[in-house]
N, C-alpha and C. Protein backbone atom coordinates (compact mmCIF):
# COMPACT_ATOMS: atom_id res chain seq x y z
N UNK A 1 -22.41 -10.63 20.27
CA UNK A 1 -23.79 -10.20 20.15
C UNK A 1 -24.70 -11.18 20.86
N UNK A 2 -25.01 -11.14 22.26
CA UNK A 2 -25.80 -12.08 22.89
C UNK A 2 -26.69 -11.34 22.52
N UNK A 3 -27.96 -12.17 22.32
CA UNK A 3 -29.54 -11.99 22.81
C UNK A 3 -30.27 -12.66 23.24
N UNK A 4 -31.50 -12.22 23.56
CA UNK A 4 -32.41 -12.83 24.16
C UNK A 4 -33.55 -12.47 23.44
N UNK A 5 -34.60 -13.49 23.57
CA UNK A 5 -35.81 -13.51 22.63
C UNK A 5 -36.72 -13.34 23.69
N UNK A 6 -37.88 -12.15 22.91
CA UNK A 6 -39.00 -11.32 23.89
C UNK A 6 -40.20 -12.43 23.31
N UNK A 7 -39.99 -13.46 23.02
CA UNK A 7 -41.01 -13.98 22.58
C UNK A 7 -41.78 -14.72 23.78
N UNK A 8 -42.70 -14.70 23.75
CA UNK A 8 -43.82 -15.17 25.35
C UNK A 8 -43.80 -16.77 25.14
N UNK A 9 -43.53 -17.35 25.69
CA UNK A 9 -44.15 -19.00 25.58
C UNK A 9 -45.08 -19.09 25.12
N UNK A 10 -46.42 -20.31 24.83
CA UNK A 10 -47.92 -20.17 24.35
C UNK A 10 -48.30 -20.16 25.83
N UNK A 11 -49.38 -20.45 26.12
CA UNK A 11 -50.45 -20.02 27.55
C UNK A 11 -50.49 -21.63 27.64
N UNK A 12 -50.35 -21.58 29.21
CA UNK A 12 -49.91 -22.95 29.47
C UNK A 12 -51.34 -23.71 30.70
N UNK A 13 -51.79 -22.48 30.57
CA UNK A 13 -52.89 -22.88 31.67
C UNK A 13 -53.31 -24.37 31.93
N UNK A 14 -53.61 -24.27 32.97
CA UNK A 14 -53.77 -25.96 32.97
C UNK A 14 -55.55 -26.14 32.72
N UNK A 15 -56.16 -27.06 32.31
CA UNK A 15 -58.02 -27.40 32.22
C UNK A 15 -58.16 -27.29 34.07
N UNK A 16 -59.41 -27.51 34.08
CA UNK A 16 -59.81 -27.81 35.34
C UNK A 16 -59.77 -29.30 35.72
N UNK A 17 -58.60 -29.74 35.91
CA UNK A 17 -58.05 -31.05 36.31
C UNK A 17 -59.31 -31.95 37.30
N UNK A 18 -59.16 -31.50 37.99
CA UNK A 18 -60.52 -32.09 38.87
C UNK A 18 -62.02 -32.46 37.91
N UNK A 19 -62.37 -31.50 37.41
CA UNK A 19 -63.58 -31.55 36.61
C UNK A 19 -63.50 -32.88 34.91
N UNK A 20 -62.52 -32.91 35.06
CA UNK A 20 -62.23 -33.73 33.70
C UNK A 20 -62.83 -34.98 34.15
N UNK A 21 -63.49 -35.67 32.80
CA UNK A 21 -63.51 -36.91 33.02
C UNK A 21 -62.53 -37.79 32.86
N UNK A 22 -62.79 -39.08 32.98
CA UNK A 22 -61.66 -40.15 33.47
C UNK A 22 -60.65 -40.49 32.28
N UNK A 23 -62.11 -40.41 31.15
CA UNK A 23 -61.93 -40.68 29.48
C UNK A 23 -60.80 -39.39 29.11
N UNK A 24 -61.33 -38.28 29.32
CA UNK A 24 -61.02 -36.95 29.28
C UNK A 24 -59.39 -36.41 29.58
N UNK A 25 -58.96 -37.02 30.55
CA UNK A 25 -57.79 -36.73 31.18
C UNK A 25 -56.98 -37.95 30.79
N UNK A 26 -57.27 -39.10 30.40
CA UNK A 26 -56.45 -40.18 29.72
C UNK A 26 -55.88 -39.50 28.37
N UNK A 27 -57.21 -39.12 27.86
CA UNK A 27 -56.73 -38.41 26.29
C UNK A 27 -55.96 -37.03 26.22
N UNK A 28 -55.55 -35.99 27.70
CA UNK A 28 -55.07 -35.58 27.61
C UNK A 28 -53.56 -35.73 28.13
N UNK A 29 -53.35 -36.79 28.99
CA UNK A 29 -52.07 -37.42 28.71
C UNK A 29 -51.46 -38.01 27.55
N UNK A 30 -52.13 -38.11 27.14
CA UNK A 30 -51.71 -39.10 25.60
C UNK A 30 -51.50 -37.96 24.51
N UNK A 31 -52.13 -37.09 24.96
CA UNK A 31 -52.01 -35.79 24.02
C UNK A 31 -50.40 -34.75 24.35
N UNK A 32 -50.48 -34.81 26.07
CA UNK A 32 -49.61 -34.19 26.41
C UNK A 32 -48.48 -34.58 25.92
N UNK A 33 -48.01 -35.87 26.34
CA UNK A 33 -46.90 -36.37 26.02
C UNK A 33 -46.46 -36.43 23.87
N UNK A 34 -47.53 -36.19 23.39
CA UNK A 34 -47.50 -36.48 21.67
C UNK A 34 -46.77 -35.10 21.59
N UNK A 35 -47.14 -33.87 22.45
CA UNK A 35 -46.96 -32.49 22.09
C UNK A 35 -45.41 -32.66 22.85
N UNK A 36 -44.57 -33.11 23.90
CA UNK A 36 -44.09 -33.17 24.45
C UNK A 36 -42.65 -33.41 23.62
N UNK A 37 -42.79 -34.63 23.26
CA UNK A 37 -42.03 -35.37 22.05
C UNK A 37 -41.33 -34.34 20.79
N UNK A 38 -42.73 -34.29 20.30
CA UNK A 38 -42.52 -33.35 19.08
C UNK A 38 -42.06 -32.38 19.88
N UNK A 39 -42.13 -31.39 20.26
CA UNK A 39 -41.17 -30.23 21.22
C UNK A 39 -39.82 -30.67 21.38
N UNK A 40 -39.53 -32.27 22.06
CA UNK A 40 -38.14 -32.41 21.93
C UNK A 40 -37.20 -32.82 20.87
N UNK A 41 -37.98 -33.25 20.10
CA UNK A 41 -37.55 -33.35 18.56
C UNK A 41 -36.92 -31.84 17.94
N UNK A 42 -37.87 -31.25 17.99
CA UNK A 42 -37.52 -29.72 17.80
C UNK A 42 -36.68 -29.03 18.71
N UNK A 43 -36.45 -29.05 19.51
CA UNK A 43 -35.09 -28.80 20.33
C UNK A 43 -34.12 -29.49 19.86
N UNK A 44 -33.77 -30.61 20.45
CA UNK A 44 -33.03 -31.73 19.57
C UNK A 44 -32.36 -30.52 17.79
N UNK A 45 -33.15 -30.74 17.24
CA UNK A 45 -33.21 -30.36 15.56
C UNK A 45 -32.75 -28.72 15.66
N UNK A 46 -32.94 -28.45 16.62
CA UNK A 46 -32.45 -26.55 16.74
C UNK A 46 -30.96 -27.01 17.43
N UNK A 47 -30.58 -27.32 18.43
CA UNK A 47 -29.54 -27.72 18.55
C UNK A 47 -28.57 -27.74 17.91
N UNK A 48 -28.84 -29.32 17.43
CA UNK A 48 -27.88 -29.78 16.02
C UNK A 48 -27.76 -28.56 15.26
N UNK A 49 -28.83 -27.73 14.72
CA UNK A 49 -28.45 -27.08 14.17
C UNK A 49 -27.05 -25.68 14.25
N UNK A 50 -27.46 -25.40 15.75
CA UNK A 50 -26.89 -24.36 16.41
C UNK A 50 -25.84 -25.00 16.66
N UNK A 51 -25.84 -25.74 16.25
CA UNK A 51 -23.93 -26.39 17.01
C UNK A 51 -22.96 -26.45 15.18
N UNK A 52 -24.37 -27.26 14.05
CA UNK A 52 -23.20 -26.85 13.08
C UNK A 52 -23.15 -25.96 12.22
N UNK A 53 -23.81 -24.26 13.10
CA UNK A 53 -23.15 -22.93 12.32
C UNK A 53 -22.07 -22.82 13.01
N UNK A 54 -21.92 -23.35 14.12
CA UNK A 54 -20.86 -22.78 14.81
C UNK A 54 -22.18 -21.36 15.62
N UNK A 55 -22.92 -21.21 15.49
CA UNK A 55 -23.82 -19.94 15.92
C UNK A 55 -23.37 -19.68 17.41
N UNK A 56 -22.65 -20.48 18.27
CA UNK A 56 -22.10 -19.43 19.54
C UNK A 56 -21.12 -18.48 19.41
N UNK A 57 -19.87 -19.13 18.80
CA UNK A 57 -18.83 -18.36 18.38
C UNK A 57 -19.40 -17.21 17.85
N UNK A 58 -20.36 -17.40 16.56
CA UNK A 58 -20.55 -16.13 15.73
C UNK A 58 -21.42 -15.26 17.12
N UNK A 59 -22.17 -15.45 17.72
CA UNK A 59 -22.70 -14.91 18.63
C UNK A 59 -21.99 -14.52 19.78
N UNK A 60 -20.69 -14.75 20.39
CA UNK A 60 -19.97 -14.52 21.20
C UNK A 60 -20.21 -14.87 22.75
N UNK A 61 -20.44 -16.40 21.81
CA UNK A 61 -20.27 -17.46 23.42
C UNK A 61 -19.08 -18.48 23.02
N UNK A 62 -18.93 -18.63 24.22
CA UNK A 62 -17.51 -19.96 24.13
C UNK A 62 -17.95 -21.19 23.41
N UNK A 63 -18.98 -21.93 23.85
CA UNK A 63 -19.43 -22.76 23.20
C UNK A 63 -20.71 -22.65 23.04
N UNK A 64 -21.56 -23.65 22.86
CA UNK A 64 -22.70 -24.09 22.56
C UNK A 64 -23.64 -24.18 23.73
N UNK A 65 -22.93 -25.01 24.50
CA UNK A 65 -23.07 -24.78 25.84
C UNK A 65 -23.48 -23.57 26.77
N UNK A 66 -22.08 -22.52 27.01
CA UNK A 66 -22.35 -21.72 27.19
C UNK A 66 -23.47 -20.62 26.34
N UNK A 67 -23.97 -20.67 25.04
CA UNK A 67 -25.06 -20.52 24.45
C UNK A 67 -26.31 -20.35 25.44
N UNK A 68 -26.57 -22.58 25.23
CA UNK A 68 -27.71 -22.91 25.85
C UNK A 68 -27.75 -22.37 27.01
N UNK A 69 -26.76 -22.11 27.95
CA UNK A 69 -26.72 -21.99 29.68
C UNK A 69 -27.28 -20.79 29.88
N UNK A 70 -26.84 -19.91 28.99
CA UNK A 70 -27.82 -18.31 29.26
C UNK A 70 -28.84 -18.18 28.37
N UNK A 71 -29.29 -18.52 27.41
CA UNK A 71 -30.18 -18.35 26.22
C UNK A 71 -31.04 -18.83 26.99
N UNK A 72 -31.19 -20.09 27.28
CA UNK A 72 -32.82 -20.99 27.76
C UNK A 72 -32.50 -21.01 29.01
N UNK A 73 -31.46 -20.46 29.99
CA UNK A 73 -31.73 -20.47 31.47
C UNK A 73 -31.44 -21.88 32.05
N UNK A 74 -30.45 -22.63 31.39
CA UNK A 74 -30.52 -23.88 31.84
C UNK A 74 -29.34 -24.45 32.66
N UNK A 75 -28.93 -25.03 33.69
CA UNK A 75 -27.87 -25.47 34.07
C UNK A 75 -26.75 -26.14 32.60
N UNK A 76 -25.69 -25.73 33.04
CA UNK A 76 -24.22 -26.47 32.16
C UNK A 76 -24.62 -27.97 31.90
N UNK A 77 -24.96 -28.67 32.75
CA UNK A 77 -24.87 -30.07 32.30
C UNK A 77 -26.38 -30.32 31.79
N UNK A 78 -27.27 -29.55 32.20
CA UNK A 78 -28.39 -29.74 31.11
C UNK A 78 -27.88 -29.16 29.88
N UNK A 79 -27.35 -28.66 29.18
CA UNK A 79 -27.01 -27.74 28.24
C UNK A 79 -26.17 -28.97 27.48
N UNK A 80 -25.38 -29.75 28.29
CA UNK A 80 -24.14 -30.11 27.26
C UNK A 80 -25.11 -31.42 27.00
N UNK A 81 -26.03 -32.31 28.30
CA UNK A 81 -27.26 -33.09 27.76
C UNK A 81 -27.79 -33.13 26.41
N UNK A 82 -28.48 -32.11 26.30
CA UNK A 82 -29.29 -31.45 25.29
C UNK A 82 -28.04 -31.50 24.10
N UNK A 83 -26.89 -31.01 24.10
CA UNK A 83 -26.06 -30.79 23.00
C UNK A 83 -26.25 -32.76 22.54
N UNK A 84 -25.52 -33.57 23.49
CA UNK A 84 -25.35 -34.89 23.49
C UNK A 84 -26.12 -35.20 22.73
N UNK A 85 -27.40 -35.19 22.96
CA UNK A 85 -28.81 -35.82 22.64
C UNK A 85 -28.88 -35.38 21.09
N UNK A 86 -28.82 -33.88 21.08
CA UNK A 86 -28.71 -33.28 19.28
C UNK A 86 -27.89 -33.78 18.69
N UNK A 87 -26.67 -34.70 18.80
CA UNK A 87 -25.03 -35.12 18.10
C UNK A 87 -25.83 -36.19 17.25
N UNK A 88 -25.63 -36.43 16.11
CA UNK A 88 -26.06 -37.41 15.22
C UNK A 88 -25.31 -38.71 15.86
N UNK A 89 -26.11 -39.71 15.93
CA UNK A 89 -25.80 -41.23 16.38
C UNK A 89 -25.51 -41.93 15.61
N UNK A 90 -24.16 -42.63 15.78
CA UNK A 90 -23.74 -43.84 14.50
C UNK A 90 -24.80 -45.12 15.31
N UNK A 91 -25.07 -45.88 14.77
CA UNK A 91 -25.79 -47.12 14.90
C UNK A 91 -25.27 -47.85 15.42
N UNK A 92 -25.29 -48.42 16.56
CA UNK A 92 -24.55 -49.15 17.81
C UNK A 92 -24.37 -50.86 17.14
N UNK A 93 -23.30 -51.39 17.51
CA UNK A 93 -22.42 -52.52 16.81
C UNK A 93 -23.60 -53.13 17.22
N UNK A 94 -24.77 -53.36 17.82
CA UNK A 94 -25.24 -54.70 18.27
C UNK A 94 -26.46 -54.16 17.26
N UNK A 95 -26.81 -52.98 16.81
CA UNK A 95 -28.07 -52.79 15.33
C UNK A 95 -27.36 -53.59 14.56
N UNK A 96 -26.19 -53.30 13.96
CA UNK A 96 -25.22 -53.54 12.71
C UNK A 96 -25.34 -55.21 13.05
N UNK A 97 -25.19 -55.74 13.90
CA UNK A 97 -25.11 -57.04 14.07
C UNK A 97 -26.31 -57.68 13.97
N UNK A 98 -27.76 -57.03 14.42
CA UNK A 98 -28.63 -57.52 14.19
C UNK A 98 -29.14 -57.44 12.69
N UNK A 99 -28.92 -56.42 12.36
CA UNK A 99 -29.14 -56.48 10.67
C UNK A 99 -28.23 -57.34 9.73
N UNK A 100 -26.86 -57.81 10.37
CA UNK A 100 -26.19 -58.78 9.54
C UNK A 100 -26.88 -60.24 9.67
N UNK A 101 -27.43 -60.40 10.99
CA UNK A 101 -28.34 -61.63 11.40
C UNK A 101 -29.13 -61.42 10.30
N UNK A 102 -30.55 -60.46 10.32
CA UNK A 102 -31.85 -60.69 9.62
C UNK A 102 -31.29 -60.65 7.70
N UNK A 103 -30.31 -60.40 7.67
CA UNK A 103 -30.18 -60.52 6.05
C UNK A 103 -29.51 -61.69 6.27
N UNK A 104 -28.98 -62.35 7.14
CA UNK A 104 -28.27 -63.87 6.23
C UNK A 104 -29.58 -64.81 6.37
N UNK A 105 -30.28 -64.61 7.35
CA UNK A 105 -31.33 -65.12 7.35
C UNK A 105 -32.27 -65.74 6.11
């Protein structure tokens, strides 16, 4: 059961870039990138998720991968990226080591 979602993006229009002030267009970088983040967080978090229903299989893709590659239109190695990035992270030996430092401390 592949599908595809008729849902529209939001309206992406851009301001009148030129016309912005200096103040104006600082705060909308700072804005852009805040909205940017949170978006990849939420990808990220849909991911993970979609990887532990198993939701390709039940949907009748090979993997997850193949999922992402036709669902969001994205190249294979962006797809398995994106999977990477969603995989929960064990805490790299040199955190663990720095936290054995600040507690003997």
């Amino acid at each position: 059961m592949k599908t595809h979602s008729t849902a529209l993006a939001p309206d992406t229009r851009t301001p009148g870039w030129p016309d912005l002030a200096d103040v104006d267009l600082l705060r909308a970088l700072v804005e852009t990138e805040r909205r940017r983040r949170r978006l990849d967080a939420a990808m990220r978090a849909a991911v993970a998720e979609a990887e532990r229903r198993g939701l390709a299989a039940d949907t009748g893709y090979r993997d997850t991968a193949d999922l992402l590659t036709d669902l969001l239109r994205i190249s294979a190695p962006e797809a398995r990226r994106r999977i990477e990035c969603a995989a929960p992270q064990a805490p790299s030996r040199s955190r663990k080591m720095w936290r054995a430092l600040a507690v003997a401390s």
